[in-house]
N, C-alpha and C. Protein backbone atom coordinates (compact mmCIF):
# COMPACT_ATOMS: atom_id res chain seq x y z
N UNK A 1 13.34 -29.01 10.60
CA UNK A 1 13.05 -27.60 10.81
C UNK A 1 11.84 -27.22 9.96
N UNK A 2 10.46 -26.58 10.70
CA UNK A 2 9.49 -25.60 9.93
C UNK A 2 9.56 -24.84 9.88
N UNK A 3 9.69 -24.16 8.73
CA UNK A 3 9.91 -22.65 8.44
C UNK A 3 8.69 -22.62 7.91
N UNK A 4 7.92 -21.06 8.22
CA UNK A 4 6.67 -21.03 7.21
C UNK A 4 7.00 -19.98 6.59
N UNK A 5 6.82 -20.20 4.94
CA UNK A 5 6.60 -19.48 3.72
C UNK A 5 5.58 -18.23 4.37
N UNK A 6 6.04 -17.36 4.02
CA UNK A 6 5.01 -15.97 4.06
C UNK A 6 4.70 -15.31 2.61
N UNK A 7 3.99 -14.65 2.06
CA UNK A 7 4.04 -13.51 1.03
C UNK A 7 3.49 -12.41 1.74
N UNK A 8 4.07 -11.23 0.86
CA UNK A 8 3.77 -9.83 1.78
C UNK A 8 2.49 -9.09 0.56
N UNK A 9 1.24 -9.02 0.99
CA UNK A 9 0.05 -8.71 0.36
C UNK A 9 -0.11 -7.45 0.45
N UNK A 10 -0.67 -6.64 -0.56
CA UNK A 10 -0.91 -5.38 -0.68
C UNK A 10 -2.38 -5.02 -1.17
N UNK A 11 -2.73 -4.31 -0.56
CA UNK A 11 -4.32 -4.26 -0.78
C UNK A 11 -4.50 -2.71 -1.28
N UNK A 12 -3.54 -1.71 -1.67
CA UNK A 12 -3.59 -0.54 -1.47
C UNK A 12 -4.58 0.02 -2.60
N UNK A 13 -4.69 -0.82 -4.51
CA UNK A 13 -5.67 -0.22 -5.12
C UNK A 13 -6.79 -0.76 -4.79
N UNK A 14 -7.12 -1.88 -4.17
CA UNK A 14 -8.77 -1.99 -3.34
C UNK A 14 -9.32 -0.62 -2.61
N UNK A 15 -8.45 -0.12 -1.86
CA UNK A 15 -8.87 0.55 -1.19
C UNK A 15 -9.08 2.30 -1.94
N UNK A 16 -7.56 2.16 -2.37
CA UNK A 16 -7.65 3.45 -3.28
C UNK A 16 -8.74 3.76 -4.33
N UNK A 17 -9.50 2.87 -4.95
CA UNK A 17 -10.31 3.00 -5.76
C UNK A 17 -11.98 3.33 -5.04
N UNK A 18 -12.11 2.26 -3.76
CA UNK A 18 -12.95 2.66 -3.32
C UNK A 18 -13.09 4.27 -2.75
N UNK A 19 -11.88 4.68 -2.89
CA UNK A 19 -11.94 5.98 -2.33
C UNK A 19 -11.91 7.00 -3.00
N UNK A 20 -12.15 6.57 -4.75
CA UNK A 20 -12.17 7.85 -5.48
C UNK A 20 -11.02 7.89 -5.96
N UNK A 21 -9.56 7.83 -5.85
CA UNK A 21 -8.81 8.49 -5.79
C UNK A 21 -7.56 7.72 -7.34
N UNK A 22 -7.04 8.41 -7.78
CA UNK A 22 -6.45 7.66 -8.87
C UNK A 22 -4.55 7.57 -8.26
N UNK A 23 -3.81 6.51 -8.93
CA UNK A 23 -2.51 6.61 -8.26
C UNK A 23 -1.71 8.04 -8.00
N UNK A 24 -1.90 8.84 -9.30
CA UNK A 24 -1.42 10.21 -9.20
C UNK A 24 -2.24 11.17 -7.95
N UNK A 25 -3.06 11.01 -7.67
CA UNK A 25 -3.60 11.63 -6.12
C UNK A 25 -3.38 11.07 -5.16
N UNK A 26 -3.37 9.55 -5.37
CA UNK A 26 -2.54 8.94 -3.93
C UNK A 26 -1.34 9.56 -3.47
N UNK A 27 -0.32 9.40 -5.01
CA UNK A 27 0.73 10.00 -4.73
C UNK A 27 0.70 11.24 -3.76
N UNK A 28 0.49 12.11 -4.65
CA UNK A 28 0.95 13.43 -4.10
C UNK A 28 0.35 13.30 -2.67
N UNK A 29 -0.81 13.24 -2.54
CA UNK A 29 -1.35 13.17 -0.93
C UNK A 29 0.04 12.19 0.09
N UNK A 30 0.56 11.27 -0.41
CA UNK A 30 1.40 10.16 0.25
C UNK A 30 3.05 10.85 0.19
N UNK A 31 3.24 11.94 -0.78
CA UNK A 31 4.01 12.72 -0.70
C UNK A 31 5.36 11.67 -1.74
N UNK A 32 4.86 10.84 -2.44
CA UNK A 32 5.63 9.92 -3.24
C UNK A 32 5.33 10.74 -4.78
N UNK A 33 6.27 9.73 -5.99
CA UNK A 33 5.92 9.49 -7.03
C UNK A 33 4.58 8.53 -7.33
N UNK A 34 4.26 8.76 -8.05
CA UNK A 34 3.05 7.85 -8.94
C UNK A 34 3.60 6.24 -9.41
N UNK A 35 4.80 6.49 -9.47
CA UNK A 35 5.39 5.04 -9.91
C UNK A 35 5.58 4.23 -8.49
N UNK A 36 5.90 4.89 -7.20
CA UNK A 36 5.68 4.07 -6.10
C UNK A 36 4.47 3.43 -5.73
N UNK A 37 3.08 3.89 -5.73
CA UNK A 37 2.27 3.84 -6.07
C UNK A 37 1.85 2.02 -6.86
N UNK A 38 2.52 2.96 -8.03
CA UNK A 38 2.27 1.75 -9.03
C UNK A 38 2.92 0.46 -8.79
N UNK A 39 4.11 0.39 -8.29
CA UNK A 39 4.96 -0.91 -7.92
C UNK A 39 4.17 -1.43 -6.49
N UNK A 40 3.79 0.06 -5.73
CA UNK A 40 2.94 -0.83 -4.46
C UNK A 40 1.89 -1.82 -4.92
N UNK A 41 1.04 -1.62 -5.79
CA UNK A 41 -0.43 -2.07 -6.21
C UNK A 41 -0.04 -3.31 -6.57
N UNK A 42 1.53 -3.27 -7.38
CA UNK A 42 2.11 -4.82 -8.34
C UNK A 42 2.30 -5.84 -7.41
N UNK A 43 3.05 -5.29 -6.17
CA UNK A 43 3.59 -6.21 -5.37
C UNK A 43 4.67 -5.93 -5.38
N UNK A 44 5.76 -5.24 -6.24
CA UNK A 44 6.83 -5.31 -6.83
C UNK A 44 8.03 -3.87 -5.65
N UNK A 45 6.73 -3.61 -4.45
CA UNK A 45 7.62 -2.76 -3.84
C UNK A 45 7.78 -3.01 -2.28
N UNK A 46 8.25 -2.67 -1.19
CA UNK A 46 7.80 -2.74 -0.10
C UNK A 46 8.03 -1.64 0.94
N UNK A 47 7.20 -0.68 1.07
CA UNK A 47 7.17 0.39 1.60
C UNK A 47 7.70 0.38 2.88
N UNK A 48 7.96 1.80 3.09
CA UNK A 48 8.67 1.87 4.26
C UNK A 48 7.63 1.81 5.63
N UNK A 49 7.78 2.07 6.63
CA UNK A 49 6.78 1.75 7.89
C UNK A 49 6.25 3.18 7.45
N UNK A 50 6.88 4.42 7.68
CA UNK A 50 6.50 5.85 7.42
C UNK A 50 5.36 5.78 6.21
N UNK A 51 5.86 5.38 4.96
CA UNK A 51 5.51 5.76 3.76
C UNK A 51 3.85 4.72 3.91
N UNK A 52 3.85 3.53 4.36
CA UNK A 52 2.69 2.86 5.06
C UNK A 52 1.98 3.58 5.57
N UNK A 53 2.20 3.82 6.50
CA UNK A 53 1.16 5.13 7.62
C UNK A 53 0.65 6.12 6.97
N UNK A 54 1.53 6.89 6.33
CA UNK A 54 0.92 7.60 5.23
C UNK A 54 -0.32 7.37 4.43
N UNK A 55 -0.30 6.27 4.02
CA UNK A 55 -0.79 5.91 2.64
C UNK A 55 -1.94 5.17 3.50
N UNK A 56 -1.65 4.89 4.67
CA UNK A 56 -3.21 4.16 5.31
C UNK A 56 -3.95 5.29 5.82
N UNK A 57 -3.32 6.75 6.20
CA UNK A 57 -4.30 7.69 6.82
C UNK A 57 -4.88 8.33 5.60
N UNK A 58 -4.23 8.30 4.52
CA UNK A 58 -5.19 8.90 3.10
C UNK A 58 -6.31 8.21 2.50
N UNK A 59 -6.04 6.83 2.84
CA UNK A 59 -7.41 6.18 2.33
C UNK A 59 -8.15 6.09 3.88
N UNK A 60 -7.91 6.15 4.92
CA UNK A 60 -8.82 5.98 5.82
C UNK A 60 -8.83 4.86 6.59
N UNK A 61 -7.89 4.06 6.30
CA UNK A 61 -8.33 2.52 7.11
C UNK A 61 -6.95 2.23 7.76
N UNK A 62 -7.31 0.94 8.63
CA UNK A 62 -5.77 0.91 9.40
C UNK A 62 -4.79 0.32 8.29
N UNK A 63 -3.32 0.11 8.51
CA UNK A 63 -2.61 -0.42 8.00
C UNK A 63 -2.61 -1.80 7.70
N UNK A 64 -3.13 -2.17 8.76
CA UNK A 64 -2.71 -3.67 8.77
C UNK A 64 -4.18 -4.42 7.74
N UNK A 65 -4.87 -3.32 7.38
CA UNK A 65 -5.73 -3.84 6.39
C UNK A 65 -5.21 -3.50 4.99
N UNK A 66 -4.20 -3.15 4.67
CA UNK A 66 -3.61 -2.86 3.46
C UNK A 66 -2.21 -3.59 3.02
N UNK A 67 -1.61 -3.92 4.28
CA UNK A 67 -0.10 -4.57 4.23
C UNK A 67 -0.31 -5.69 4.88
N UNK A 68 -0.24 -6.53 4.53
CA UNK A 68 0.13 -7.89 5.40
C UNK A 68 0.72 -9.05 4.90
N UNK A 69 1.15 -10.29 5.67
CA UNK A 69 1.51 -11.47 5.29
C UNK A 69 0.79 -13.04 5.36
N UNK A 70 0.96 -13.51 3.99
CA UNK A 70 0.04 -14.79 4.30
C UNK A 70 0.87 -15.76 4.30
């Protein structure tokens, strides 16, 4: 049996930074805490599909350039 290994990648302070914006303005714009935020950037979280969409129409780019699997 092949199973392939995935990891789930987060690109969200690449983008957030290019956009000006610090975790505490992500937040509130994303309608979260600042600490979600912060665990997104770690790796250490995995957002909901909603809370995704969100957070890809505040920085501007699609989702699937911020969340993905390698």
């Amino acid at each position: 049996m092949n199973e392939k290994i995935t990891t789930f990648k987060v690109k969200v302070r690449e983008f957030r930074v290019k956009k000006g914006l610090t975790q505490e303005e992500l937040a509130k714009r994303a309608g979260v805490r600042r600490e979600t935020i912060v665990f997104l950037e770690q790796g250490k979280y995995s957002p909901s599909l909603k809370l995704a969409l969100n957070i890809a129409q505040e920085l501007g780019v699609p989702i699937s350039k911020l969340f993905f699997l390698s």
